[in-house]
N, C-alpha and C. Protein backbone atom coordinates (compact mmCIF):
# COMPACT_ATOMS: atom_id res chain seq x y z
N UNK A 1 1.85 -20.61 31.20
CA UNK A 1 0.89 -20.07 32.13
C UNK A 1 1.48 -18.83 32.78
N UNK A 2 0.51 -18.09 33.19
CA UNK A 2 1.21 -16.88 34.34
C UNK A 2 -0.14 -16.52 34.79
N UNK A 3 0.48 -16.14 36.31
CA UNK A 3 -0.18 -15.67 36.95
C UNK A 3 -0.11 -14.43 37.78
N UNK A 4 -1.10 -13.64 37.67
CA UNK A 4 -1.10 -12.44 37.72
C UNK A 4 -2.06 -12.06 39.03
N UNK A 5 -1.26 -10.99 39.84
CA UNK A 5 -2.38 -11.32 41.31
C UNK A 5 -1.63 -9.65 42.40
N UNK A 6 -2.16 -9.70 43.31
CA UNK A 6 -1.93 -8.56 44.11
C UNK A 6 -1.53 -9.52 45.51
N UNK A 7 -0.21 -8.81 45.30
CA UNK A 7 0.69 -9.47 46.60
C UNK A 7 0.05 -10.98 47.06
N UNK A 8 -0.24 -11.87 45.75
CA UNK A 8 -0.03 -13.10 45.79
C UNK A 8 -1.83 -13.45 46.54
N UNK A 9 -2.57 -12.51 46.84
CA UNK A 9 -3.53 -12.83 47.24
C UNK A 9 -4.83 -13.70 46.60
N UNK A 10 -4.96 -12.55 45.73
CA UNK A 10 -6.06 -12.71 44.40
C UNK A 10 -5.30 -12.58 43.19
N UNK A 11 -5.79 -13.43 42.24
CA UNK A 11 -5.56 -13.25 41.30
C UNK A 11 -5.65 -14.31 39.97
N UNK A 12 -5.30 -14.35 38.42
CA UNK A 12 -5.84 -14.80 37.85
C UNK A 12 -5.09 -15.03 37.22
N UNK A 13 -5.08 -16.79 36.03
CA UNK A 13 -4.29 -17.45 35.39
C UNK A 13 -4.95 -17.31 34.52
N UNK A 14 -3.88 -16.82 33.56
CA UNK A 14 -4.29 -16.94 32.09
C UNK A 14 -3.31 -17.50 31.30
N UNK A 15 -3.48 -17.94 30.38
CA UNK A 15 -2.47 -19.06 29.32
C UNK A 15 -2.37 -18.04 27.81
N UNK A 16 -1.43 -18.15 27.63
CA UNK A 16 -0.39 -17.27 26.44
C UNK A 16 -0.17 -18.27 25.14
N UNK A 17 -1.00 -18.45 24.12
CA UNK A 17 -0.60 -18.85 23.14
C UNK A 17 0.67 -18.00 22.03
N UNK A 18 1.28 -18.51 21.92
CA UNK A 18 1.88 -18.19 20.62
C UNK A 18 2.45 -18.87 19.69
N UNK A 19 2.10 -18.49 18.41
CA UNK A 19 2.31 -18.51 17.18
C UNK A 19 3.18 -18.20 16.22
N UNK A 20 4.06 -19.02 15.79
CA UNK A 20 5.16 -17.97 15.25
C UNK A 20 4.69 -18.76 13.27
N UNK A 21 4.82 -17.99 12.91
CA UNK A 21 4.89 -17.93 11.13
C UNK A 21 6.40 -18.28 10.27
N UNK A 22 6.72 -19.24 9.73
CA UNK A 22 8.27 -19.28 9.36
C UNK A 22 7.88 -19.06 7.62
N UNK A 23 8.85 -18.26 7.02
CA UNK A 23 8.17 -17.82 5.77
C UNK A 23 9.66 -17.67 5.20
N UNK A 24 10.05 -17.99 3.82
CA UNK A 24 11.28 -18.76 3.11
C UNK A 24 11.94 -17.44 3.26
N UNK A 25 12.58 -16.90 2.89
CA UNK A 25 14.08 -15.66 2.90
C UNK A 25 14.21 -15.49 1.15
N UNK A 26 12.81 -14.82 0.45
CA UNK A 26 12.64 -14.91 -0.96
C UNK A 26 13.77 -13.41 -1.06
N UNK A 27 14.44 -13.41 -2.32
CA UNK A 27 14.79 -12.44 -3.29
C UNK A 27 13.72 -11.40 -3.51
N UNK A 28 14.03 -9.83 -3.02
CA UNK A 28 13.23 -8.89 -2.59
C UNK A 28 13.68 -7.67 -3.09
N UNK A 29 13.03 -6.87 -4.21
CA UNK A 29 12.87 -5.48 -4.41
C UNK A 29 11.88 -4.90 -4.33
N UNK A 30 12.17 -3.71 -4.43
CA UNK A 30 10.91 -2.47 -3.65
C UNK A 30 10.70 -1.71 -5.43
N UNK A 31 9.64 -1.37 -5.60
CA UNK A 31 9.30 -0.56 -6.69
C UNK A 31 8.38 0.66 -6.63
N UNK A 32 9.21 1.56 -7.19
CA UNK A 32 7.52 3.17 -6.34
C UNK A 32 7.80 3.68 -7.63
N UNK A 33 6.07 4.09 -7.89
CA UNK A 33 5.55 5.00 -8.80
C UNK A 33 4.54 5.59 -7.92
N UNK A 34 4.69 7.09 -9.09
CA UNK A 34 4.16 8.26 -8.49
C UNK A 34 2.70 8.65 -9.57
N UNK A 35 1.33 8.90 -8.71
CA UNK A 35 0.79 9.00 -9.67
C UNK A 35 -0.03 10.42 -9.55
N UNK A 36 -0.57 11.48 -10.68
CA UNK A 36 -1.25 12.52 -10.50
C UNK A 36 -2.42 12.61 -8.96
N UNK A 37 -3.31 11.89 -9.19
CA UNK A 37 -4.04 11.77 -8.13
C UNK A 37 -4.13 10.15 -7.44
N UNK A 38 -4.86 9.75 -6.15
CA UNK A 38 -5.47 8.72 -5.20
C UNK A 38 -5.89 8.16 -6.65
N UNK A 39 -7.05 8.11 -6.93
CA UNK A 39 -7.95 7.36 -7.89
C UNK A 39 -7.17 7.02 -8.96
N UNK A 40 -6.65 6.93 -9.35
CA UNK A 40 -5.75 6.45 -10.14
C UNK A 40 -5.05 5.49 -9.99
N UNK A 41 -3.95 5.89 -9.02
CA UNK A 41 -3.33 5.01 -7.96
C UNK A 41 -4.38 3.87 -7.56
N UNK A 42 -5.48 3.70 -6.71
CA UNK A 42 -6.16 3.08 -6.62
C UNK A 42 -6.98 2.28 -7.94
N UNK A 43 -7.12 2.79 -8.83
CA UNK A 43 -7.43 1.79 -9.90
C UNK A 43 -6.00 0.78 -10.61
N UNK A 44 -4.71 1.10 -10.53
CA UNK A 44 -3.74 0.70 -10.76
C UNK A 44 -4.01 -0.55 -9.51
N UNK A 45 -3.70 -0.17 -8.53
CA UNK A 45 -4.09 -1.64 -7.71
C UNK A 45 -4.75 -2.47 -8.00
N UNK A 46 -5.94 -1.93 -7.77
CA UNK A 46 -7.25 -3.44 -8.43
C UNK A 46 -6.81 -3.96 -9.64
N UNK A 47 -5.68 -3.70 -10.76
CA UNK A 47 -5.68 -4.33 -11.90
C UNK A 47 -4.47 -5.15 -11.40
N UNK A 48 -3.41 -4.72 -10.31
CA UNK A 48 -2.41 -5.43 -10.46
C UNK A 48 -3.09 -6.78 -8.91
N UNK A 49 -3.71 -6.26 -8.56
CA UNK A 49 -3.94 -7.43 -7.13
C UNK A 49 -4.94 -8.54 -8.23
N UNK A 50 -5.62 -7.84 -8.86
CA UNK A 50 -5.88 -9.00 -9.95
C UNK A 50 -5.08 -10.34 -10.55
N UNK A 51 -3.70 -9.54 -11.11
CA UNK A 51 -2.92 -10.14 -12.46
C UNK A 51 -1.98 -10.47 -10.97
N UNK A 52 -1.30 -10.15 -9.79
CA UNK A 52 -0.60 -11.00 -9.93
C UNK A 52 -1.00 -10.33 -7.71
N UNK A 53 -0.30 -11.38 -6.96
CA UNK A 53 -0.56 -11.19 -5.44
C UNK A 53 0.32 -10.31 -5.15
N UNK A 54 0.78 -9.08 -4.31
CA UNK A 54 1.83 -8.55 -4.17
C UNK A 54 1.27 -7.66 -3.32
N UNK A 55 2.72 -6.79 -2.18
CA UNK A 55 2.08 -6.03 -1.04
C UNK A 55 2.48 -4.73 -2.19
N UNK A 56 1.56 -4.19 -1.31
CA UNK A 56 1.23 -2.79 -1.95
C UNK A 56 0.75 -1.75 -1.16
N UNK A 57 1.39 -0.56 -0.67
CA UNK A 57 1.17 0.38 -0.14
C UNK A 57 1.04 1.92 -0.66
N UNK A 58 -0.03 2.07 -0.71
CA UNK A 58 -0.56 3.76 -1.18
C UNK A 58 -0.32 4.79 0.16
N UNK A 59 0.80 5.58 -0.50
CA UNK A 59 1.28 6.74 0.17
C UNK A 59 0.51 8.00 -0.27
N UNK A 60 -0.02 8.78 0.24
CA UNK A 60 -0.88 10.03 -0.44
C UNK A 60 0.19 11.25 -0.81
N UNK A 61 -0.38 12.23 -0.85
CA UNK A 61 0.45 12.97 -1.35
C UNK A 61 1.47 13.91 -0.09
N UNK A 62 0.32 14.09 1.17
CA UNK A 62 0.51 14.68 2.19
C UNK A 62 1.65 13.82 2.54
N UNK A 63 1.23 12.49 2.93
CA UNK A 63 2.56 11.71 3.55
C UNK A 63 3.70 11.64 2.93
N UNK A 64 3.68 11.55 1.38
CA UNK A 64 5.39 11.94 0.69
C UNK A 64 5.89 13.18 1.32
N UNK A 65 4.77 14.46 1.20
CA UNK A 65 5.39 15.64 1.96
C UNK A 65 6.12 15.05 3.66
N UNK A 66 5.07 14.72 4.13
CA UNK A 66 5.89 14.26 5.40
C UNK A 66 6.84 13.79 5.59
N UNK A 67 7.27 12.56 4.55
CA UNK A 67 8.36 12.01 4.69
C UNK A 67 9.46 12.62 4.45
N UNK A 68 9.49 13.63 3.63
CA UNK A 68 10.75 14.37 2.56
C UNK A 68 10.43 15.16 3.88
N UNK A 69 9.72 16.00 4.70
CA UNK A 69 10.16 16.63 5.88
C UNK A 69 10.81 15.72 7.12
N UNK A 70 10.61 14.84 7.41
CA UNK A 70 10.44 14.28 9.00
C UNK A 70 11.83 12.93 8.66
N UNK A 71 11.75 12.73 7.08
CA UNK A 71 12.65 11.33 7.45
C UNK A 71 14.40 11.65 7.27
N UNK A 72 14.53 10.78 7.87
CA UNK A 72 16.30 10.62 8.00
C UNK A 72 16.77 10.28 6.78
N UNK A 73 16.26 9.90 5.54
CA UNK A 73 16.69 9.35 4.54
C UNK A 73 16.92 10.34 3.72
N UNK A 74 18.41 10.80 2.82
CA UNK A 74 18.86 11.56 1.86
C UNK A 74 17.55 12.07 0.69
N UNK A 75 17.30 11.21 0.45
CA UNK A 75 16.39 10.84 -0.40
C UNK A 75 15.15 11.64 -0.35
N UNK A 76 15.07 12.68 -1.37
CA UNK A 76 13.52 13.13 -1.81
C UNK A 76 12.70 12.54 -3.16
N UNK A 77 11.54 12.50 -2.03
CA UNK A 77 10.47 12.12 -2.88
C UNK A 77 9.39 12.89 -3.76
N UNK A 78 8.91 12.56 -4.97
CA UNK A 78 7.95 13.74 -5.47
C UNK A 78 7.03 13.96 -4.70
N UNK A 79 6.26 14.59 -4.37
CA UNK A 79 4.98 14.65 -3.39
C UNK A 79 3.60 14.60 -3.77
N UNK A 80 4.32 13.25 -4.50
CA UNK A 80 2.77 13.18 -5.33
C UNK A 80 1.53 11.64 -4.53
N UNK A 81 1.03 11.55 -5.01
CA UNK A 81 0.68 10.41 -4.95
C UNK A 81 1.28 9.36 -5.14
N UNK A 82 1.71 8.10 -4.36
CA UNK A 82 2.51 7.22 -4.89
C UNK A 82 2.34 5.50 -4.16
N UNK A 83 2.46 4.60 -5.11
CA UNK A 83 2.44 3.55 -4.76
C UNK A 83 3.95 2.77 -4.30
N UNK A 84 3.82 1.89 -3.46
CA UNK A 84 5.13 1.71 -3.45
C UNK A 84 5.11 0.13 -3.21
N UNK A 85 6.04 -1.24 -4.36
CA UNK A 85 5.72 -2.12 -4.72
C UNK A 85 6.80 -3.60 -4.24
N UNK A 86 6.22 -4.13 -3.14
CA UNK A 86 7.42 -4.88 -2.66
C UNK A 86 7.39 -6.32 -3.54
N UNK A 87 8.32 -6.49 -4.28
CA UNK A 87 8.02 -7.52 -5.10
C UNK A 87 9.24 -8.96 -4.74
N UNK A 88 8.45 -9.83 -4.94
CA UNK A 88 9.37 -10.90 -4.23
C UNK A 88 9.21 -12.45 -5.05
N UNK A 89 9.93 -13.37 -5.36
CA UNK A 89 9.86 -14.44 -5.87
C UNK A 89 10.66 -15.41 -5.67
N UNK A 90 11.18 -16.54 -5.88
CA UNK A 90 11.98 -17.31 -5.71
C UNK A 90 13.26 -16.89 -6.43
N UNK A 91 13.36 -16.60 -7.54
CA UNK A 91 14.62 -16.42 -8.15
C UNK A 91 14.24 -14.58 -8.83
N UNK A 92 15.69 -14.07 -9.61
CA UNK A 92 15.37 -13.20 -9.75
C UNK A 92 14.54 -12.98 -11.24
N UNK A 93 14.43 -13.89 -11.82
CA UNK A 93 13.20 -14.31 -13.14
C UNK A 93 12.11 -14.14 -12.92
N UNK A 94 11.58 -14.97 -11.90
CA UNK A 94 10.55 -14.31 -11.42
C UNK A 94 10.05 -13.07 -11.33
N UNK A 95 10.63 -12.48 -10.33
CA UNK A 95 10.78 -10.80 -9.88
C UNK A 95 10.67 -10.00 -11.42
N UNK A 96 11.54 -10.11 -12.32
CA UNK A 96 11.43 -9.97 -13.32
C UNK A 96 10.19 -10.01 -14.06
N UNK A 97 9.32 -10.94 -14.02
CA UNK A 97 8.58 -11.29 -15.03
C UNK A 97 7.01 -10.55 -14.31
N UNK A 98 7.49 -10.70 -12.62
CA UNK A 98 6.48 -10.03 -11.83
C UNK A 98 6.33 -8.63 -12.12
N UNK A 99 7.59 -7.97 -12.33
CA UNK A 99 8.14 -6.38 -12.78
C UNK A 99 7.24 -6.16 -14.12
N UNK A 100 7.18 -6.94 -15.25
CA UNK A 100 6.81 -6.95 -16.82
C UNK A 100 4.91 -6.67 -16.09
N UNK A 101 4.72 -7.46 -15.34
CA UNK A 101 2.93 -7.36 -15.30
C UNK A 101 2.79 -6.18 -14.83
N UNK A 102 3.62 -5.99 -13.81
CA UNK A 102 2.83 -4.49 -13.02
C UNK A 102 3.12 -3.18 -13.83
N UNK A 103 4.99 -2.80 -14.55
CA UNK A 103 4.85 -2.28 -15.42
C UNK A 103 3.72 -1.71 -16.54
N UNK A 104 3.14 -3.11 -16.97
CA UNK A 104 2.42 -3.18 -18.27
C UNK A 104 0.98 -2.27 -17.08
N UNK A 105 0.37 -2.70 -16.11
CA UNK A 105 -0.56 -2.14 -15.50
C UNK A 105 -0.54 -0.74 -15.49
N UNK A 106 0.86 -0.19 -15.00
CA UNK A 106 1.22 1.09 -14.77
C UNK A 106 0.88 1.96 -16.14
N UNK A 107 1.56 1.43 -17.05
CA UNK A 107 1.45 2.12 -17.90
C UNK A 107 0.56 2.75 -18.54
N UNK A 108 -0.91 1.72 -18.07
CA UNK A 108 -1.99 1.77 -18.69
C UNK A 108 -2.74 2.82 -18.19
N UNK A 109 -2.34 3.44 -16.89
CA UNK A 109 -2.81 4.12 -15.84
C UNK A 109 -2.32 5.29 -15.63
């Protein structure tokens, strides 16, 4: 509970739920491809959120520029369009075999 009020006069109780999420400590690589244009990139998604669940973030082309300007990281990026693929499984076979589907997607694209 807490209560919230003006020099204790007025004021109002409200109750604070929280929620916490506990989620296993899976085996984790990152995967980025770069693609000519958005639409592309975006059709590459819909085939892989299909074939297999995975986070997936579409960077445009502007924001690679941004990043290769603004970030702290050595690291330049093409400034293209690009997806970037956090892939995760229980063992690293998995990850692996998760790598073989999206690959095969990519390629197609």
């Amino acid at each position: 509970m807490l209560f919230i009020g003006a020099e204790g006069a007025l004021g109002i109780v409200t109750k604070a739920a929280v929620t916490i999420h506990l989620a296993p400590l899976l085996p984790t690589t990152v995967a980025i491809v770069h693609f000519p244009e958005v639409w592309t990139a975006t059709e590459a998604v819909i085939d892989i959120m299909n074939q297999v669940a995975e986070c997936v973030k579409l960077l445009d082309d502007l924001f690679m520029a941004a990043t290769n300007k603004y970030s702290v990281s050595k690291c330049k990026w093409p400034e293209k369009d690009s997806l970037f693929f956090k892939l995760q499984g229980p063992t690293e076979a998995s990850i692996l075999e998760t790598v073989k589907v999206v690959k095969k997607v990519i390629e197609k694209h």
